[in-house]
C-alpha atoms as a PDB file:
ATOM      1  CA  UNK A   1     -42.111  11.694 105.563  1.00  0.00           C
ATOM      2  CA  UNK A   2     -45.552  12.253 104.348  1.00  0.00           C
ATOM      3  CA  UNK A   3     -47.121  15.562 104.213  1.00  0.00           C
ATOM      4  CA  UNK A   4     -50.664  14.574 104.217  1.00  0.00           C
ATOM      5  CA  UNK A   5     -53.734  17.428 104.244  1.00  0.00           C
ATOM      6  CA  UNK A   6     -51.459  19.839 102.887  1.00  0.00           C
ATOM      7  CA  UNK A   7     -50.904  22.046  99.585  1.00  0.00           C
ATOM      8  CA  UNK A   8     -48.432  23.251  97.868  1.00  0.00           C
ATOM      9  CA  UNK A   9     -48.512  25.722  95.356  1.00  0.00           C
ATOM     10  CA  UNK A  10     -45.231  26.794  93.176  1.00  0.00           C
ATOM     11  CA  UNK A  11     -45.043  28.700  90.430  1.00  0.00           C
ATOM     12  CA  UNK A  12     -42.581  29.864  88.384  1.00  0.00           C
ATOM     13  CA  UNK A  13     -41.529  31.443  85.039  1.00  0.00           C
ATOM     14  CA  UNK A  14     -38.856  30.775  82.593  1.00  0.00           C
ATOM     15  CA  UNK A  15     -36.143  33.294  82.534  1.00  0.00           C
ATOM     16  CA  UNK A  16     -37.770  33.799  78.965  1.00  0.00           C
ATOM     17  CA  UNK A  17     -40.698  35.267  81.044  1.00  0.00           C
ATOM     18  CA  UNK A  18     -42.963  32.003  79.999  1.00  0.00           C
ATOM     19  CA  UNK A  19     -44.890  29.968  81.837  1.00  0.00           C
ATOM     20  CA  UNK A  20     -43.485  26.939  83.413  1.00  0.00           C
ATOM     21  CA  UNK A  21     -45.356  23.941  82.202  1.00  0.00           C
ATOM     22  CA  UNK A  22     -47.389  21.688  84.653  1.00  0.00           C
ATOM     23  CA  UNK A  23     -44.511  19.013  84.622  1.00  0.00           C
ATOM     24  CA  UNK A  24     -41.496  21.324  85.246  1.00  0.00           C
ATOM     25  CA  UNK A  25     -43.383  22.687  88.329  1.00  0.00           C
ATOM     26  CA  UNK A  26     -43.538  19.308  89.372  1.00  0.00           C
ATOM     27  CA  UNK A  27     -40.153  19.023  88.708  1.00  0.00           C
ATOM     28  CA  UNK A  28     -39.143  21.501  91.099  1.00  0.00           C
ATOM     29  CA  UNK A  29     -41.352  20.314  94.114  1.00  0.00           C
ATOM     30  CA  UNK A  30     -40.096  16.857  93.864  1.00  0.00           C
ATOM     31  CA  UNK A  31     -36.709  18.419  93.398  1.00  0.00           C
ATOM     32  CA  UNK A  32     -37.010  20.738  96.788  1.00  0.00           C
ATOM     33  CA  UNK A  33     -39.181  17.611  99.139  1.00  0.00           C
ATOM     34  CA  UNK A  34     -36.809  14.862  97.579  1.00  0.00           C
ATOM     35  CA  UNK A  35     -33.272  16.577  97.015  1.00  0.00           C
ATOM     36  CA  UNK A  36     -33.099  19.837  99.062  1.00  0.00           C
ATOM     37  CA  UNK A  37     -35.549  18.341 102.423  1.00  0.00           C
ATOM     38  CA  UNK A  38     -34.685  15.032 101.460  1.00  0.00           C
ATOM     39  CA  UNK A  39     -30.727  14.864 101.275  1.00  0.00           C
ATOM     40  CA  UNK A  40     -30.009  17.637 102.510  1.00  0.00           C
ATOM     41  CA  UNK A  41     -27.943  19.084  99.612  1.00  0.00           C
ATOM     42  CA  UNK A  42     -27.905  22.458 100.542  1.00  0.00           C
ATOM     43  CA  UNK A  43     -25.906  23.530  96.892  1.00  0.00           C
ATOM     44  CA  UNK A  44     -29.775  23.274  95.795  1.00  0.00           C
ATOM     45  CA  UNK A  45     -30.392  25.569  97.880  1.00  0.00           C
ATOM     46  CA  UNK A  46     -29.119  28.622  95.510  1.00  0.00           C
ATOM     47  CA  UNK A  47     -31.472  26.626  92.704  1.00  0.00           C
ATOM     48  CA  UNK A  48     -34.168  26.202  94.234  1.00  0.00           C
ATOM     49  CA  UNK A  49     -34.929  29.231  97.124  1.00  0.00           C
ATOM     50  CA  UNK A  50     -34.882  32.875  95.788  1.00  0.00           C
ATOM     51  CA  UNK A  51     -32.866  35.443  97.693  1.00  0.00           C
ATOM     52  CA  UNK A  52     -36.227  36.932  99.180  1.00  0.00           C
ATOM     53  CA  UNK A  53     -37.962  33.397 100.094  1.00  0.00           C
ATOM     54  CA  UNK A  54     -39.764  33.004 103.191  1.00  0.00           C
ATOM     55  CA  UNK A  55     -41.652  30.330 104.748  1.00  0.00           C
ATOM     56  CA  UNK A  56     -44.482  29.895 107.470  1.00  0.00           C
ATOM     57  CA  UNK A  57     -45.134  27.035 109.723  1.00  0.00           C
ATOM     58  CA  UNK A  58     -48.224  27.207 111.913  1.00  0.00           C
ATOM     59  CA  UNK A  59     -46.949  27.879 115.354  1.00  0.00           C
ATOM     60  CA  UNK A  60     -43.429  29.495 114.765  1.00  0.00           C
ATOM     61  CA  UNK A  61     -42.264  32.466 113.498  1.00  0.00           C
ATOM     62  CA  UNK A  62     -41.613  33.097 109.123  1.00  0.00           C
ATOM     63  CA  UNK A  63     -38.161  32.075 108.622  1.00  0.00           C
ATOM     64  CA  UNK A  64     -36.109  33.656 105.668  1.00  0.00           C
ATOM     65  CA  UNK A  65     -34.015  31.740 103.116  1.00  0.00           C
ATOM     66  CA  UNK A  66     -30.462  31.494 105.658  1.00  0.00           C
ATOM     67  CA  UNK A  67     -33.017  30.847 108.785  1.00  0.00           C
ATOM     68  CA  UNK A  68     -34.773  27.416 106.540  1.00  0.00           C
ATOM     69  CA  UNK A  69     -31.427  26.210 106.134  1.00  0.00           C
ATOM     70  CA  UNK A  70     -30.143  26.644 109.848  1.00  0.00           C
ATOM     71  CA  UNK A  71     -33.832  24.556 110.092  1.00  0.00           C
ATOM     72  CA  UNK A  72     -32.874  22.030 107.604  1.00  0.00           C
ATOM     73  CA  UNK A  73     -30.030  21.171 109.425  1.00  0.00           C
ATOM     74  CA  UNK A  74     -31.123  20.536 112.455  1.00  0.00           C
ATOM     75  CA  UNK A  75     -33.321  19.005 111.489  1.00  0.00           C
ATOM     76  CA  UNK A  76     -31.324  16.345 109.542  1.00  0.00           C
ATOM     77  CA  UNK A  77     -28.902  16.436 112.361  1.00  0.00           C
ATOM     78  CA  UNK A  78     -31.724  15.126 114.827  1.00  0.00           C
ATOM     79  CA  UNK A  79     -32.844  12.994 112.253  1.00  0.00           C
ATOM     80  CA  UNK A  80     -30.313  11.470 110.112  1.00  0.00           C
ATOM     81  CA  UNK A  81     -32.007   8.500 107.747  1.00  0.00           C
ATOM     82  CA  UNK A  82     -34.955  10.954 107.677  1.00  0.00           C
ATOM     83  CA  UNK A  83     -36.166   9.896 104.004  1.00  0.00           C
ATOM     84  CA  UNK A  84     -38.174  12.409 101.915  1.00  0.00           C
ATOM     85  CA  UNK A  85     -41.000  10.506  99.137  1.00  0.00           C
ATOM     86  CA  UNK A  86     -43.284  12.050  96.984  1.00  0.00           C
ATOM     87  CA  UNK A  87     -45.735   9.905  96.373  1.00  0.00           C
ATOM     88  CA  UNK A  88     -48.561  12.275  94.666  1.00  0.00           C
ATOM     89  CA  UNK A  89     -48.257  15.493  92.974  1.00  0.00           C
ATOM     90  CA  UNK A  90     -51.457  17.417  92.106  1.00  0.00           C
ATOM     91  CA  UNK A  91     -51.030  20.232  89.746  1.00  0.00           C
ATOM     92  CA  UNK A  92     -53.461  20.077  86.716  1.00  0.00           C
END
């Protein structure tokens, strides 16, 4: 699946309260596109998704953390050898 013409920003800090470097927030995006979207692992879920995360797709209604999942699902339910690459990551 390729996800070209679109951006991604993530940001996080440490539980320190410092500044995630540029290659642990690439980290995590591969982690979500390739693990979580990817495989479908939901147990990343509780890593990677905060309690209050929502996202937006053009066209449909936000969708909270429990509501992606439901997504995911289906998703890889209608799609099962659905295979998730990341073949760039911009984030200097």
């Amino acid at each position: 699946m390729r996800m070209a013409g679109r951006r991604f920003s993530v940001g996080r800090e440490s539980e320190e309260g410092e500044s995630m470097s540029t290659a642990d927030n690439k980290a995590l995006v591969r982690r979500f596109w390739e693990g979580l979207v990817g495989t479908g692992d939901s147990a990343l879920a509780d890593e990677l998704l905060a309690p209050g995360y929502i996202v937006h797709y053009a066209g449909n209604p936000p969708m909270d953390r429990d509501g992606f999942l439901q997504f995911l699902g289906a998703l890889r339910t209608a799609f099962p050898d659905v295979a998730v690459t990341v073949e760039d990551l911009l984030a200097e």
